[in-house]
PDB file of N, CA and C in Angstrom:
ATOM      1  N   UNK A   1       4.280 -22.209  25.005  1.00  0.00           N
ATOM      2  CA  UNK A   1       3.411 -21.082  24.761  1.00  0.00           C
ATOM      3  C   UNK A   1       2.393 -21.474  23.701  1.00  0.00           C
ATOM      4  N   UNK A   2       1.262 -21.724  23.740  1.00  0.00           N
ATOM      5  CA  UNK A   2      -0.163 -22.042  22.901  1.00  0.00           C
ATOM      6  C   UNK A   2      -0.320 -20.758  22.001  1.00  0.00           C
ATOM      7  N   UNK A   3      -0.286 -21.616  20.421  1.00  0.00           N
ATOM      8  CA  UNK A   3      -0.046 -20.577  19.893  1.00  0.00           C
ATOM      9  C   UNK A   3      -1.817 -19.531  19.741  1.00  0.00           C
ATOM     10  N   UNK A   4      -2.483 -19.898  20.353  1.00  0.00           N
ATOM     11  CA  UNK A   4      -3.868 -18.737  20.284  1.00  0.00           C
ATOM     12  C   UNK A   4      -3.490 -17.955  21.306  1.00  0.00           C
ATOM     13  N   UNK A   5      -2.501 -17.728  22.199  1.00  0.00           N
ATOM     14  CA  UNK A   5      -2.090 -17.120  23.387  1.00  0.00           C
ATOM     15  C   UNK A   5      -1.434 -15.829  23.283  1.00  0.00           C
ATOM     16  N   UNK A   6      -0.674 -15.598  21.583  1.00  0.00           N
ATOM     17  CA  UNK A   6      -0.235 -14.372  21.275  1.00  0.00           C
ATOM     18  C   UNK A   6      -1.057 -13.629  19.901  1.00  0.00           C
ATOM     19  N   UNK A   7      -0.780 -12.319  20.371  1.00  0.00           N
ATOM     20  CA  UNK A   7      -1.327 -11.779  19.256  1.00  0.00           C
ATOM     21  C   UNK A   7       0.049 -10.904  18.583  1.00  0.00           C
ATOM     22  N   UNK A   8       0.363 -11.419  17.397  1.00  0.00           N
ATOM     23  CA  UNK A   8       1.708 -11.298  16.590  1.00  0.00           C
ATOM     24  C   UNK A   8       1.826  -9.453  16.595  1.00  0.00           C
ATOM     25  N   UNK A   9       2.987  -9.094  16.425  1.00  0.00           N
ATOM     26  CA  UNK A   9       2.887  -7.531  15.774  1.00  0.00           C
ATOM     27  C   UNK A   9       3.046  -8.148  14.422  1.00  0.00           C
ATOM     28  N   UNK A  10       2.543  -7.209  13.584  1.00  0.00           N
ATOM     29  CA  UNK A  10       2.737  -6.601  11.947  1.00  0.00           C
ATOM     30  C   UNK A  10       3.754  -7.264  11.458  1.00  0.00           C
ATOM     31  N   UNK A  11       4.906  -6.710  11.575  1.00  0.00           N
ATOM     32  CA  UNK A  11       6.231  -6.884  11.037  1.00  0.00           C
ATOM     33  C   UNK A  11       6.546  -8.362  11.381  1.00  0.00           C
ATOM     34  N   UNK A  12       6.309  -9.011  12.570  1.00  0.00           N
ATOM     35  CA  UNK A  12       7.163 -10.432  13.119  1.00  0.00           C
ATOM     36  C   UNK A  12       5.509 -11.385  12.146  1.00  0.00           C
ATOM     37  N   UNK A  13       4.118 -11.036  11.789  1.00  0.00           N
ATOM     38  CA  UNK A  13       3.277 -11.529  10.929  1.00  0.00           C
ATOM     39  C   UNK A  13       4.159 -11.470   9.709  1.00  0.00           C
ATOM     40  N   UNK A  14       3.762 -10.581   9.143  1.00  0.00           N
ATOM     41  CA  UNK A  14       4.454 -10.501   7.533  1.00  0.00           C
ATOM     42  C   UNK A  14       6.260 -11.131   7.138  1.00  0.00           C
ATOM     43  N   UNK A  15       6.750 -11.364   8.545  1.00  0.00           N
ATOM     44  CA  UNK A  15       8.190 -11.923   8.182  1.00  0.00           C
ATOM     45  C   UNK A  15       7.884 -13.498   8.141  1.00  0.00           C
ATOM     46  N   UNK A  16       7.369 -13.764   8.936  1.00  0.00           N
ATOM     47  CA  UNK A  16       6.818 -15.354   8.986  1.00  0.00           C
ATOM     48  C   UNK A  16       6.097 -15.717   7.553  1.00  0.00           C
ATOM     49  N   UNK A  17       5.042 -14.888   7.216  1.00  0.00           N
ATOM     50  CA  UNK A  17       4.544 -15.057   6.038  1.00  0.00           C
ATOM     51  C   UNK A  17       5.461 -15.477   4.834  1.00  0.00           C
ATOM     52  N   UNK A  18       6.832 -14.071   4.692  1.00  0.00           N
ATOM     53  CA  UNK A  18       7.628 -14.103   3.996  1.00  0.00           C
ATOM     54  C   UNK A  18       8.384 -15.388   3.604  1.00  0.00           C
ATOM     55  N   UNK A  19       8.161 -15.933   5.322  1.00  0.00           N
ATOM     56  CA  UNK A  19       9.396 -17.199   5.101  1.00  0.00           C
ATOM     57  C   UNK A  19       8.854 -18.500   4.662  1.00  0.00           C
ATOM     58  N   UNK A  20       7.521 -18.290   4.054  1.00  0.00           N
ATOM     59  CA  UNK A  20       7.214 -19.880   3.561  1.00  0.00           C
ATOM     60  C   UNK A  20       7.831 -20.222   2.721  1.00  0.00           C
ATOM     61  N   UNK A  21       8.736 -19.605   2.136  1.00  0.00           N
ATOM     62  CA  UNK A  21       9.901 -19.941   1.424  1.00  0.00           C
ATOM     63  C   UNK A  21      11.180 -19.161   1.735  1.00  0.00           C
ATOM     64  N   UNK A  22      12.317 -19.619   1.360  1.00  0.00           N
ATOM     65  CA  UNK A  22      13.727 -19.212   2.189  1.00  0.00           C
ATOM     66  C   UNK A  22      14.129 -18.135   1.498  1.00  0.00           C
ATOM     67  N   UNK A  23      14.312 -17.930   2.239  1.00  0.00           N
ATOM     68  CA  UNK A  23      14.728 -16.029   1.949  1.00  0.00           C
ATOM     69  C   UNK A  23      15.814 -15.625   3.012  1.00  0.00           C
ATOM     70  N   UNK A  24      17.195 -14.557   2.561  1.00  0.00           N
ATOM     71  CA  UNK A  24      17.521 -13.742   3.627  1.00  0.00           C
ATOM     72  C   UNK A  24      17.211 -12.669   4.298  1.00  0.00           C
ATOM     73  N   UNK A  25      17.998 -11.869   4.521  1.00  0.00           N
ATOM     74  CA  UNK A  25      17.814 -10.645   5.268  1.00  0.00           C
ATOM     75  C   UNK A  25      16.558  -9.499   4.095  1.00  0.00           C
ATOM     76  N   UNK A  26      18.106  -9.570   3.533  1.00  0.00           N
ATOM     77  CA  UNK A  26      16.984  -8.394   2.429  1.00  0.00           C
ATOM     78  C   UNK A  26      15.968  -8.836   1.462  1.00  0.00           C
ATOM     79  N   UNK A  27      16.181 -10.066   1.686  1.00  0.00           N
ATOM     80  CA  UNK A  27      14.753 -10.121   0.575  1.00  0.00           C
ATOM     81  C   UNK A  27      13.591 -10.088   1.569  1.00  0.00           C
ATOM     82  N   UNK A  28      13.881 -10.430   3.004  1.00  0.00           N
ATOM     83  CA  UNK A  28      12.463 -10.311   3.305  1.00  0.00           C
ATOM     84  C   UNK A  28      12.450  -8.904   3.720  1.00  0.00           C
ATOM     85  N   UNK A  29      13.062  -8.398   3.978  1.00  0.00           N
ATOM     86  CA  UNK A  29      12.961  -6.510   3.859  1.00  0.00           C
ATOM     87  C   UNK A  29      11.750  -6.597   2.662  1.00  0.00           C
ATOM     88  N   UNK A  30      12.143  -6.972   1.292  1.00  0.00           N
ATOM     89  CA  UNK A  30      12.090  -6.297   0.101  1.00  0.00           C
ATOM     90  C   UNK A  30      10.083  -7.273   0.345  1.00  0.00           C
ATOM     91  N   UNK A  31      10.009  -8.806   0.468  1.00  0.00           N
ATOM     92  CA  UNK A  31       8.445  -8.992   0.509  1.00  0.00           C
ATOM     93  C   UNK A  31       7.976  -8.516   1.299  1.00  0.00           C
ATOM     94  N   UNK A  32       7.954  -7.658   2.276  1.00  0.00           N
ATOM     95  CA  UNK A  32       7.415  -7.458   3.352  1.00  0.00           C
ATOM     96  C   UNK A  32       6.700  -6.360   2.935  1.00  0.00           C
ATOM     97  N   UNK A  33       7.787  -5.320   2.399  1.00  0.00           N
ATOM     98  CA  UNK A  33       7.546  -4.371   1.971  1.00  0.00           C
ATOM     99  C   UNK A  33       6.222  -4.561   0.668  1.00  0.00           C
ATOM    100  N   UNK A  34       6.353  -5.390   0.155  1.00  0.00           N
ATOM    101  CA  UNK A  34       5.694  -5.988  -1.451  1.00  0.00           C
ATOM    102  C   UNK A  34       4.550  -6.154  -0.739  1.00  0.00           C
ATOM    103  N   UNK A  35       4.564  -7.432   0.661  1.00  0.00           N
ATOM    104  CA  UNK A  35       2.960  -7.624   0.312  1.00  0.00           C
ATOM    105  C   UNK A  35       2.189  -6.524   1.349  1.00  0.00           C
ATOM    106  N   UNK A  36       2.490  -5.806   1.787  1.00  0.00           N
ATOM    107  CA  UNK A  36       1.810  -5.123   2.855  1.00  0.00           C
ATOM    108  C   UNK A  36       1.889  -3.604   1.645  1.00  0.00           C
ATOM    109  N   UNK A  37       2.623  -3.527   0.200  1.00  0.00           N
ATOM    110  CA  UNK A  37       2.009  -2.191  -0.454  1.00  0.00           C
ATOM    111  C   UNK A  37       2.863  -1.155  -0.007  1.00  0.00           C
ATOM    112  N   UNK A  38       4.427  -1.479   0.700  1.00  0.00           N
ATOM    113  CA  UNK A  38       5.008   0.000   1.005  1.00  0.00           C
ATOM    114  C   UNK A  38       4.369   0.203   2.819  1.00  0.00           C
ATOM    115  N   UNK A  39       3.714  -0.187   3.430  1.00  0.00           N
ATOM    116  CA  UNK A  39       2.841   0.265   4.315  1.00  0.00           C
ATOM    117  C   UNK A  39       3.868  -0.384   5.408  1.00  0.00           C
ATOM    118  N   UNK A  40       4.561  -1.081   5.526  1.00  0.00           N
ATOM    119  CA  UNK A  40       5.357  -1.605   6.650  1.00  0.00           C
ATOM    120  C   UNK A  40       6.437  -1.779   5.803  1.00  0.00           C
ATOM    121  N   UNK A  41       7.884  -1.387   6.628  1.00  0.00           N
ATOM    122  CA  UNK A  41       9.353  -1.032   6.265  1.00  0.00           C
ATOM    123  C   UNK A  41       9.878  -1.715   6.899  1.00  0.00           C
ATOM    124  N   UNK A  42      10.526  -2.992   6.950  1.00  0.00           N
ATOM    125  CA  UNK A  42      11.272  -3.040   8.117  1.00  0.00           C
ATOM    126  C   UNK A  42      12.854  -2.548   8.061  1.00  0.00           C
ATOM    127  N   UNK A  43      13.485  -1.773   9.174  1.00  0.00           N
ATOM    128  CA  UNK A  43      15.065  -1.350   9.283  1.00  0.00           C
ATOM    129  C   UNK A  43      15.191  -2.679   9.254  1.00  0.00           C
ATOM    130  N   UNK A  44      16.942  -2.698   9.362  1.00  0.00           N
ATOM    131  CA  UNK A  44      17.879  -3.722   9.413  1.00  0.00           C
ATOM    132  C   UNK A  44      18.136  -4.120  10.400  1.00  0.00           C
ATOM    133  N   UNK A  45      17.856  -3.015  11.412  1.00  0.00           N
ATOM    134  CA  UNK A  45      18.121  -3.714  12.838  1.00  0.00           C
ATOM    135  C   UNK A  45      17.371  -4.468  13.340  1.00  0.00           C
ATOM    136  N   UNK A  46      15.532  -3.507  13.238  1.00  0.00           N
ATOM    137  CA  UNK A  46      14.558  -4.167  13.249  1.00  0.00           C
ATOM    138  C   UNK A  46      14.315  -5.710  12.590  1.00  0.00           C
ATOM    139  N   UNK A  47      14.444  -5.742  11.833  1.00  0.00           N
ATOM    140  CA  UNK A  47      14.776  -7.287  11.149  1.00  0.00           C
ATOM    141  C   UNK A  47      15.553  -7.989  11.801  1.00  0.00           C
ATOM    142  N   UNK A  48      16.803  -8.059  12.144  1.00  0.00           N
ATOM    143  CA  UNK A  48      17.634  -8.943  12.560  1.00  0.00           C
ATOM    144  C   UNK A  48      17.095  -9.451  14.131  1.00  0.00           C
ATOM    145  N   UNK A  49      17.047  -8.669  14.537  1.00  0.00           N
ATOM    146  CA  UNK A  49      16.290  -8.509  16.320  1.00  0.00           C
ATOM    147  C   UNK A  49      15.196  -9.534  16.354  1.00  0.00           C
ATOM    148  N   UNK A  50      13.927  -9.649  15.319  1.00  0.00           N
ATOM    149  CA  UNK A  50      12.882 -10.184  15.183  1.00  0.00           C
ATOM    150  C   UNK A  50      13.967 -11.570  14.363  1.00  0.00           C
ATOM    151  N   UNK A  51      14.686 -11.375  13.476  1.00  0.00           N
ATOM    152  CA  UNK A  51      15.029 -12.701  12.839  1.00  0.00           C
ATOM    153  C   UNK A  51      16.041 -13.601  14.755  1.00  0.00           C
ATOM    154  N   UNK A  52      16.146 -13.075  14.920  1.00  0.00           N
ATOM    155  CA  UNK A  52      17.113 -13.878  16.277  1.00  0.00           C
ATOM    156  C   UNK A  52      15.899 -14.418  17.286  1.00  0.00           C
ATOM    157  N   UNK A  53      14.897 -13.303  17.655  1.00  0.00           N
ATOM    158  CA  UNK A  53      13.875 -14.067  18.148  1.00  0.00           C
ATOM    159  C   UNK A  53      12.754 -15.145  17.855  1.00  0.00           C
ATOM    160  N   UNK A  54      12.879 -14.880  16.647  1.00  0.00           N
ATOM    161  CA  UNK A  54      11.777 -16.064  16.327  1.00  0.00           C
ATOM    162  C   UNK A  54      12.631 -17.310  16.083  1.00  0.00           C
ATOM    163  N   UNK A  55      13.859 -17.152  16.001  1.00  0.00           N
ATOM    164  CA  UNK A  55      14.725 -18.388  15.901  1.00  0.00           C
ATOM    165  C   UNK A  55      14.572 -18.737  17.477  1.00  0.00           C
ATOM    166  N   UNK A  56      15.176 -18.126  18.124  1.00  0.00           N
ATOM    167  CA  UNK A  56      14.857 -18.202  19.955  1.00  0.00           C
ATOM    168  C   UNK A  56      13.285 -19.183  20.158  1.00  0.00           C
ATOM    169  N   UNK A  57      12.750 -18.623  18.992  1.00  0.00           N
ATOM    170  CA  UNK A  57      11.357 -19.357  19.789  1.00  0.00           C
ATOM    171  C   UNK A  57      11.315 -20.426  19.083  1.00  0.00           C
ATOM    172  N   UNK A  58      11.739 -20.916  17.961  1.00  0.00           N
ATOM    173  CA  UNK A  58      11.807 -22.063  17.282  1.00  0.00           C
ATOM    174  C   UNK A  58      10.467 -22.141  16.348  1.00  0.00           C
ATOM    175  N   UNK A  59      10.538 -20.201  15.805  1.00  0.00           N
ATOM    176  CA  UNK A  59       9.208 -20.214  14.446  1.00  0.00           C
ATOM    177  C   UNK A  59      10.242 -20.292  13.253  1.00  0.00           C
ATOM    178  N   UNK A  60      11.385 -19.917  13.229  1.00  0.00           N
ATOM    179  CA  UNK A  60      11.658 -19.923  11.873  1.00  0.00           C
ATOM    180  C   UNK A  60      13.229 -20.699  12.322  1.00  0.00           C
ATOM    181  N   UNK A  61      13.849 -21.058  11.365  1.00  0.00           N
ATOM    182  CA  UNK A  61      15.152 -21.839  11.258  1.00  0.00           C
ATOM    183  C   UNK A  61      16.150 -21.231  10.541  1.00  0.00           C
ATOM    184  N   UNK A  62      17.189 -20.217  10.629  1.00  0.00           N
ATOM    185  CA  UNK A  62      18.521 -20.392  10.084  1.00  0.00           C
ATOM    186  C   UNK A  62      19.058 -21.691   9.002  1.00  0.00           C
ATOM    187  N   UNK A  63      18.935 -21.307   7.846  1.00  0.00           N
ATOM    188  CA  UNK A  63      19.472 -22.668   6.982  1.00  0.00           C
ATOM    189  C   UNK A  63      21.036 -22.258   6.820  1.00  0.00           C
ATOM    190  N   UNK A  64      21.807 -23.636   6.365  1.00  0.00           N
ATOM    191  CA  UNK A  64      23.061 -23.407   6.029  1.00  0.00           C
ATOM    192  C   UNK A  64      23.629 -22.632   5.217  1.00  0.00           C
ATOM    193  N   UNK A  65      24.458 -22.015   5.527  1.00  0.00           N
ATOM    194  CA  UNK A  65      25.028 -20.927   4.693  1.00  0.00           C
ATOM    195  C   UNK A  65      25.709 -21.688   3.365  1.00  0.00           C
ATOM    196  N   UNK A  66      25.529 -21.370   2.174  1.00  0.00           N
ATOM    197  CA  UNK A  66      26.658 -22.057   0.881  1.00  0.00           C
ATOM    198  C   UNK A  66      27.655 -21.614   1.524  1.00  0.00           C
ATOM    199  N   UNK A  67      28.842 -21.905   0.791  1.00  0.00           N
ATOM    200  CA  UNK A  67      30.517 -21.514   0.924  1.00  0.00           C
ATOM    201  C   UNK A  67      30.645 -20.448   0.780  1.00  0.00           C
ATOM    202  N   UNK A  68      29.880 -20.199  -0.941  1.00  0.00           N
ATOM    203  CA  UNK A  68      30.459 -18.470  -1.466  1.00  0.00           C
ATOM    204  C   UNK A  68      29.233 -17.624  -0.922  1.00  0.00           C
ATOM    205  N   UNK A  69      28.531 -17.730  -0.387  1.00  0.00           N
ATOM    206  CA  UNK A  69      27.617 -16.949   0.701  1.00  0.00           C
ATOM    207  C   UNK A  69      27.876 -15.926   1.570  1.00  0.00           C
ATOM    208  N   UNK A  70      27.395 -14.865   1.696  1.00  0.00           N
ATOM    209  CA  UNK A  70      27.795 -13.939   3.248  1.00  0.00           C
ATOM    210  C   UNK A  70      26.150 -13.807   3.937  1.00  0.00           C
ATOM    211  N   UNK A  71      25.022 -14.391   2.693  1.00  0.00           N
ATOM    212  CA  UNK A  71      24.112 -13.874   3.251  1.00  0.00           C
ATOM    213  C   UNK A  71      23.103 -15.086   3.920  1.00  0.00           C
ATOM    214  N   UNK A  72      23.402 -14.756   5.012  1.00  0.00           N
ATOM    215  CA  UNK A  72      21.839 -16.502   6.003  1.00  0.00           C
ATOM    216  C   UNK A  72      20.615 -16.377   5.129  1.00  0.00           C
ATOM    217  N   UNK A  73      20.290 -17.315   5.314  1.00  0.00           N
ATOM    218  CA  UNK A  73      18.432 -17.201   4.547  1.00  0.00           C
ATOM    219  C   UNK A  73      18.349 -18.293   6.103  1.00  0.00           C
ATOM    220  N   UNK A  74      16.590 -17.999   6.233  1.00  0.00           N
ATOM    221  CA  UNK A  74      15.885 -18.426   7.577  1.00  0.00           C
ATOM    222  C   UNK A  74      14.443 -18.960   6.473  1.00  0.00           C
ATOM    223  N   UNK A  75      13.846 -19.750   7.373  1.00  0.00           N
ATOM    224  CA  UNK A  75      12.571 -20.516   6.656  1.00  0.00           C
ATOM    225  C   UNK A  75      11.562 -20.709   7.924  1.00  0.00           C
ATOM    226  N   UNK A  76      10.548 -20.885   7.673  1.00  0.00           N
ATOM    227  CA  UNK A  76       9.436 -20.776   8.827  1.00  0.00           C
ATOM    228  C   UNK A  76       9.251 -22.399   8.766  1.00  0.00           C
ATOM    229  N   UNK A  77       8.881 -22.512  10.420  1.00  0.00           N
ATOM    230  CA  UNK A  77       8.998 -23.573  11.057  1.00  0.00           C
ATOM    231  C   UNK A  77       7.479 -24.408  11.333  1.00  0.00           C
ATOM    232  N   UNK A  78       7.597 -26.018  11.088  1.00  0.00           N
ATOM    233  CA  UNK A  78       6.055 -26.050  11.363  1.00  0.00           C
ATOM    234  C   UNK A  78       5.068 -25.122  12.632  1.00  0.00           C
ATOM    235  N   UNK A  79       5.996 -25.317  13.932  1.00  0.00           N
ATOM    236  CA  UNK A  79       5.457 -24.032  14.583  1.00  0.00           C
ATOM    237  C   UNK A  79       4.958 -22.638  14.695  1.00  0.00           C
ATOM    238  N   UNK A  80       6.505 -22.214  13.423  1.00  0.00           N
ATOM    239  CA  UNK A  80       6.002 -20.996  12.958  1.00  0.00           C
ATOM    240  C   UNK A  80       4.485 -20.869  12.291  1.00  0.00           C
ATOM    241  N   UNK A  81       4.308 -21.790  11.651  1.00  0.00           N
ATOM    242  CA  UNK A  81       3.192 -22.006  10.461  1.00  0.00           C
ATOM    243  C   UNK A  81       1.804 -21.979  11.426  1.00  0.00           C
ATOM    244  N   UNK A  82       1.630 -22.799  12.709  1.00  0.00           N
ATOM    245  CA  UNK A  82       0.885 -22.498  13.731  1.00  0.00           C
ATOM    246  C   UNK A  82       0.717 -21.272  14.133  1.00  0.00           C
ATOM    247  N   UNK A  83       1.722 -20.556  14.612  1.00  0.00           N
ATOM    248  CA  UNK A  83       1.321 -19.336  14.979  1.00  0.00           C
ATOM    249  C   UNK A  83       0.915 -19.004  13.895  1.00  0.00           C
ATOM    250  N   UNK A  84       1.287 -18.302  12.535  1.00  0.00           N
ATOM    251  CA  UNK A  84       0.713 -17.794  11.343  1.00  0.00           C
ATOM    252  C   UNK A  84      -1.472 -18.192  11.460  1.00  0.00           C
ATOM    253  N   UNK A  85      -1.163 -19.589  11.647  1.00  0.00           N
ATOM    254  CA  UNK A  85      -2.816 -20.116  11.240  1.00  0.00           C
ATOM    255  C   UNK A  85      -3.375 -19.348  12.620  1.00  0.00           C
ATOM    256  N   UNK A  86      -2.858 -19.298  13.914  1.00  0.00           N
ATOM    257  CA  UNK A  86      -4.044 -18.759  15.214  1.00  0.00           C
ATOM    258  C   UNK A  86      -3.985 -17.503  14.411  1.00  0.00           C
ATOM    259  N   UNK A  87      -2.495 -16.922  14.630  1.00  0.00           N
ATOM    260  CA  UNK A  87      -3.332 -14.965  13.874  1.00  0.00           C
ATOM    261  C   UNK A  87      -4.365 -15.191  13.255  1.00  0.00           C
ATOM    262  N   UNK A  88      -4.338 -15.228  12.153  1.00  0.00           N
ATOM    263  CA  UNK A  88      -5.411 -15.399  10.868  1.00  0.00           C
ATOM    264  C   UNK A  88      -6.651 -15.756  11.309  1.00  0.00           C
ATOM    265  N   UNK A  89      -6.893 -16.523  12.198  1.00  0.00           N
ATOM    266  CA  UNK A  89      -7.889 -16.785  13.098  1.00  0.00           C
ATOM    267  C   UNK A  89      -8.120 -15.459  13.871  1.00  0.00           C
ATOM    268  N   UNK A  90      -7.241 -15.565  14.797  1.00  0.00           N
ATOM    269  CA  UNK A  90      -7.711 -13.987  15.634  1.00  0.00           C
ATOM    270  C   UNK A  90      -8.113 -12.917  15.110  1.00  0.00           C
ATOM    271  N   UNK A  91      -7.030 -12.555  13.710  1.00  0.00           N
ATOM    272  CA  UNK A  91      -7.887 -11.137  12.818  1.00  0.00           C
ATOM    273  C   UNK A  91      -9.252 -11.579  12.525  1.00  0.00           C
ATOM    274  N   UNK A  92      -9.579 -13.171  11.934  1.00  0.00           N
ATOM    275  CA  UNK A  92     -10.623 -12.953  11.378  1.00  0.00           C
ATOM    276  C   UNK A  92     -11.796 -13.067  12.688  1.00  0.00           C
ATOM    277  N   UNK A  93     -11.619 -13.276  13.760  1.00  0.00           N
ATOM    278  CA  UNK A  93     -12.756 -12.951  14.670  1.00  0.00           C
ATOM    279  C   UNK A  93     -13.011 -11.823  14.911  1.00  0.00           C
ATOM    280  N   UNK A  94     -11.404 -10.619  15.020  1.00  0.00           N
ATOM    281  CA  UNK A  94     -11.585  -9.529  15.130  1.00  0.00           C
ATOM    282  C   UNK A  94     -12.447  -8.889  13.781  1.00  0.00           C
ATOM    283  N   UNK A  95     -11.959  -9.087  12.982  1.00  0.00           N
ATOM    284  CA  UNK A  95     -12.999  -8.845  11.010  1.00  0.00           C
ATOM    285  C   UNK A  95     -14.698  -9.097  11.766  1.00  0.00           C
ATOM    286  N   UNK A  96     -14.932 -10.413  11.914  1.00  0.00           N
ATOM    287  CA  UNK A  96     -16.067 -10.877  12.006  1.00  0.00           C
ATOM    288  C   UNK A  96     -16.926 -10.051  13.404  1.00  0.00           C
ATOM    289  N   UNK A  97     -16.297 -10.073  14.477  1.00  0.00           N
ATOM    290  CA  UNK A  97     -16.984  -9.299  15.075  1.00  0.00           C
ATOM    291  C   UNK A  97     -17.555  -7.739  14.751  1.00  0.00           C
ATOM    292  N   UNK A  98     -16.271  -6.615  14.338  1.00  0.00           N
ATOM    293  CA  UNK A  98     -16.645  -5.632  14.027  1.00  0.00           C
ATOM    294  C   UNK A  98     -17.860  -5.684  12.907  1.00  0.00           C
ATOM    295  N   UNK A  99     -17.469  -6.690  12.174  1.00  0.00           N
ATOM    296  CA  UNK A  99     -18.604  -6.215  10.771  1.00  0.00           C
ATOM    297  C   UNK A  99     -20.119  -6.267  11.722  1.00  0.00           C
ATOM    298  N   UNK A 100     -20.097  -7.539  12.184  1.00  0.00           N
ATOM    299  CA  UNK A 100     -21.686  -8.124  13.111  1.00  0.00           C
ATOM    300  C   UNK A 100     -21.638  -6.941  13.631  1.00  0.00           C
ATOM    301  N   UNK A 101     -21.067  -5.940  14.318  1.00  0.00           N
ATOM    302  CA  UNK A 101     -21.537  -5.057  15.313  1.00  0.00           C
ATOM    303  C   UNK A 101     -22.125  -3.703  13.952  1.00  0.00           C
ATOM    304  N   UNK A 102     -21.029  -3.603  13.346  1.00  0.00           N
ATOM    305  CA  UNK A 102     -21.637  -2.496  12.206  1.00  0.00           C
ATOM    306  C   UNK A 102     -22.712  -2.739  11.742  1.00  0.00           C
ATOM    307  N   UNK A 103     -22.719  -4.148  11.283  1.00  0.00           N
ATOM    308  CA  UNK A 103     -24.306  -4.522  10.233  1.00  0.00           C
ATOM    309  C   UNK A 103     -25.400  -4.002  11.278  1.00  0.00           C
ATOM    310  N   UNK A 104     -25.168  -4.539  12.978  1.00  0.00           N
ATOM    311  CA  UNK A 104     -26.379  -4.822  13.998  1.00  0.00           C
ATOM    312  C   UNK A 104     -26.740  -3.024  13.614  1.00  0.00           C
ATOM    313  N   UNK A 105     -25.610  -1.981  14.045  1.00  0.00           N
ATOM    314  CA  UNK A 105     -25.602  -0.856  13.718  1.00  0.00           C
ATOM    315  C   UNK A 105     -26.583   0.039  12.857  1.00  0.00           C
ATOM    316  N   UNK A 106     -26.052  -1.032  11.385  1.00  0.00           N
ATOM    317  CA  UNK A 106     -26.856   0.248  10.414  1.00  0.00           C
ATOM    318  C   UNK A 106     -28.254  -0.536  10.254  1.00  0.00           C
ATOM    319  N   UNK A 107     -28.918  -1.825  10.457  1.00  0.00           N
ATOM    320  CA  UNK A 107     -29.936  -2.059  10.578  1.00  0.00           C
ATOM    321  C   UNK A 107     -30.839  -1.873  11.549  1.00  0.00           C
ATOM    322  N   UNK A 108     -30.325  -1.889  12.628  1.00  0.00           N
ATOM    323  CA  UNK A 108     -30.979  -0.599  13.859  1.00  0.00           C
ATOM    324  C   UNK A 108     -31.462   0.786  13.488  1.00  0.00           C
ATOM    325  N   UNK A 109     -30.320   1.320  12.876  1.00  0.00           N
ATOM    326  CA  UNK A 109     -30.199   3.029  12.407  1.00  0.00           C
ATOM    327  C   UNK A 109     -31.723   2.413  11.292  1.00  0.00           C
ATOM    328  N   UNK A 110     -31.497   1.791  10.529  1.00  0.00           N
ATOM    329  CA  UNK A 110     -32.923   1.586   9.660  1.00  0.00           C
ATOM    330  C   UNK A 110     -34.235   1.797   9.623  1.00  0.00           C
ATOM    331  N   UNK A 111     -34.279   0.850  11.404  1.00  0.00           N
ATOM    332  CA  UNK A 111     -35.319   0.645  12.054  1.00  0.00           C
ATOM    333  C   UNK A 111     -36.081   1.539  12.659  1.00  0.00           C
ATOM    334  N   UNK A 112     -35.100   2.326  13.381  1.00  0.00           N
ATOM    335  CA  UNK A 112     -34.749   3.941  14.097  1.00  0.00           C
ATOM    336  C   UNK A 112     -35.600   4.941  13.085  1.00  0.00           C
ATOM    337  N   UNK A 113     -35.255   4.651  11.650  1.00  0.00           N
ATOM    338  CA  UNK A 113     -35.828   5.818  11.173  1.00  0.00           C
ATOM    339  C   UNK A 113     -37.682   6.022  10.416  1.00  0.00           C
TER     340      UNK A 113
END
């Protein structure tokens, strides 16, 4: 699957983000929440569901559990890191187009008057 071929949801963006460094369950609950401002929550179920699939797809990796551990930490995968760079790309064409169409917009409206 070419990673310019998907366009990420929200939550499976900002968990990937999260994982450029290793983190478990709840801490990436807790950055997700941090860098998006409260504005995206993820449940627990929701999390785990997205943490099993992106392992499925081979964006992020399950690291070894310590001994005295109960909790997995997962880390983003050079692949993962690909998909991350097309999004960022795709928003910013989506960014770049709207603005060009607004600017074309209010300098028309200018012209207009």
């Amino acid at each position: 699957m070419s990673a310019d071929s998907i366009a990420l949801t929200e939550g499976v963006y900002y968990i990937l983000l999260a994982l450029h460094q290793p983190l478990h369950g709840y801490g990436i609950m807790q950055q997700v929440e941090q860098m998006s401002k409260g504005r995206v929550v993820l449940a627990a179920g929701t999390l785990y569901g997205a943490l099993n699939n992106l392992v499925a797809r081979g964006w992020i990796v399950a690291l070894p559990m310590a001994t005295d551990s109960r909790r997995k930490s997962y880390q983003i995968t050079t692949l993962g890191k690909q998909m991350v760079e097309a999004e960022i790309a795709r928003l910013q064409e989506l960014l770049d187009n709207g603005l060009h169409i607004i600017a074309q917009e209010k300098g028309g409206a200018e012209h207009e008057i």
